[in-house]
Protein backbone atom coordinates (compact mmCIF):
# COMPACT_ATOMS: atom_id res chain seq x y z
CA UNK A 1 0.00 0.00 0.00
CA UNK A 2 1.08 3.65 -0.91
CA UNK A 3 2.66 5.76 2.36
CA UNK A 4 0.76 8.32 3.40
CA UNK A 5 2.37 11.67 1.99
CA UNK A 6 1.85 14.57 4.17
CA UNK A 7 1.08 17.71 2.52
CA UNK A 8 4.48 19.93 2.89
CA UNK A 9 4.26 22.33 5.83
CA UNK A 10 1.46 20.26 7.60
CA UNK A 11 3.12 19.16 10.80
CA UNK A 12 1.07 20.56 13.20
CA UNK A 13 0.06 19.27 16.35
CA UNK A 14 -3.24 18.77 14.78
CA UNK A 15 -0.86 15.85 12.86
CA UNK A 16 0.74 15.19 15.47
CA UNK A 17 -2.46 14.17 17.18
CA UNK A 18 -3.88 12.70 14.25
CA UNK A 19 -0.93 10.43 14.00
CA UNK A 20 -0.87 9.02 16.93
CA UNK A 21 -4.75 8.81 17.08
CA UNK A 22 -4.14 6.38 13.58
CA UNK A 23 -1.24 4.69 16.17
CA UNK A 24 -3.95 3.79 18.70
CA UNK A 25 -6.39 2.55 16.74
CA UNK A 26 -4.15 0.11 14.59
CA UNK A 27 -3.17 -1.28 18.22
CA UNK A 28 -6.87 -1.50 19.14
CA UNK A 29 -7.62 -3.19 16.06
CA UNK A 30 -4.87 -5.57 16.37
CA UNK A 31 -5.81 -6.36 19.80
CA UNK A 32 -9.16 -7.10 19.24
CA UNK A 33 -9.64 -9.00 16.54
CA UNK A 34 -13.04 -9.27 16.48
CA UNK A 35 -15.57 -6.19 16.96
CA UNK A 36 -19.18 -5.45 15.99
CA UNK A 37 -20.25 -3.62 12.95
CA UNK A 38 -20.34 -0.29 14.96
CA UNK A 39 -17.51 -0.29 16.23
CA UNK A 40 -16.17 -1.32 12.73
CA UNK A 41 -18.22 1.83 11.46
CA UNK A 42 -16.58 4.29 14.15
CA UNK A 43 -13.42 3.38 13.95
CA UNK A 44 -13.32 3.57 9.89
CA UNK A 45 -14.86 7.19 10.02
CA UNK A 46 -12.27 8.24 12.84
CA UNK A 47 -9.22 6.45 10.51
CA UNK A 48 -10.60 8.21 7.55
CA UNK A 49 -10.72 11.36 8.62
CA UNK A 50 -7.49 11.42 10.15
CA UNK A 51 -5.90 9.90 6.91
CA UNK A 52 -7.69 12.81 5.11
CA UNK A 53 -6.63 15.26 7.25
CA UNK A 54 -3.12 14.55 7.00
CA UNK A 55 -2.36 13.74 3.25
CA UNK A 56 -5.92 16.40 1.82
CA UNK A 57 -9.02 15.31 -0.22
CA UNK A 58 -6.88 12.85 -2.61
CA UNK A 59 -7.37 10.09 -0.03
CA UNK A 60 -11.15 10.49 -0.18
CA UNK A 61 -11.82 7.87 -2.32
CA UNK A 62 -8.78 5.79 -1.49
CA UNK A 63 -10.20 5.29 2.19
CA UNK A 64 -14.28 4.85 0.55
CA UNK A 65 -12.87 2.16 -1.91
CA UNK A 66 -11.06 0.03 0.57
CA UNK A 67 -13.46 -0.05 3.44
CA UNK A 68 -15.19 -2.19 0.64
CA UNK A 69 -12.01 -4.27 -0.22
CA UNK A 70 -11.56 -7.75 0.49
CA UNK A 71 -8.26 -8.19 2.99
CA UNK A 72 -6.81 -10.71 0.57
CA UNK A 73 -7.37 -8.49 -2.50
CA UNK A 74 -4.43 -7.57 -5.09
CA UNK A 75 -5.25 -5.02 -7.26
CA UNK A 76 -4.70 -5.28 -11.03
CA UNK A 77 -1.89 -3.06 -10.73
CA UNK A 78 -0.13 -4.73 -7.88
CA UNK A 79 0.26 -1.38 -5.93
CA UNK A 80 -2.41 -2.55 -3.00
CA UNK A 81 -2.09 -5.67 -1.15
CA UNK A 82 -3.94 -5.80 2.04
CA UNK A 83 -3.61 -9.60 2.67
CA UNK A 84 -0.49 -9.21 4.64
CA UNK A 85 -1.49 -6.43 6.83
């Protein structure tokens, strides 16, 4: 999957906060493994946000079409592969 580019001169402590908000919730994710749709839903719109706070609008539809995405898809490109994550 593509890093997430910051836009240049962006490192606020807005980022900063949205950074280590995305920190947190990969390590809740991770821990729990299982979770119920709403919490699914809560989390995605808190990730997305933050993702689209720090790198601007292009990551819009980046974080709409994989909430949809199968973890073991490849795209026909080979740039996203989610089945390792």
């Amino acid at each position: 999957m593509a890093p997430l580019l910051l836009k240049k001169g962006s490192l606020s402590s807005t980022s900063v906060r949205d950074m280590l908000h995305l920190l947190m919730c990969r390590n809740e994710i991770t821990a729990l493994r299982k979770y119920s749709m709403d919490t699914f839903e809560h989390r995605w719109e808190s990730i997305s946000e933050a993702i689209i706070r720090l790198g601007g609008d292009v990551y819009i539809s980046l974080c709409r079409e994989l909430k949809m995405t199968p973890l073991d898809y490849i795209d026909p490109d080979d740039k996203i592969f989610l089945g390792d994550m």
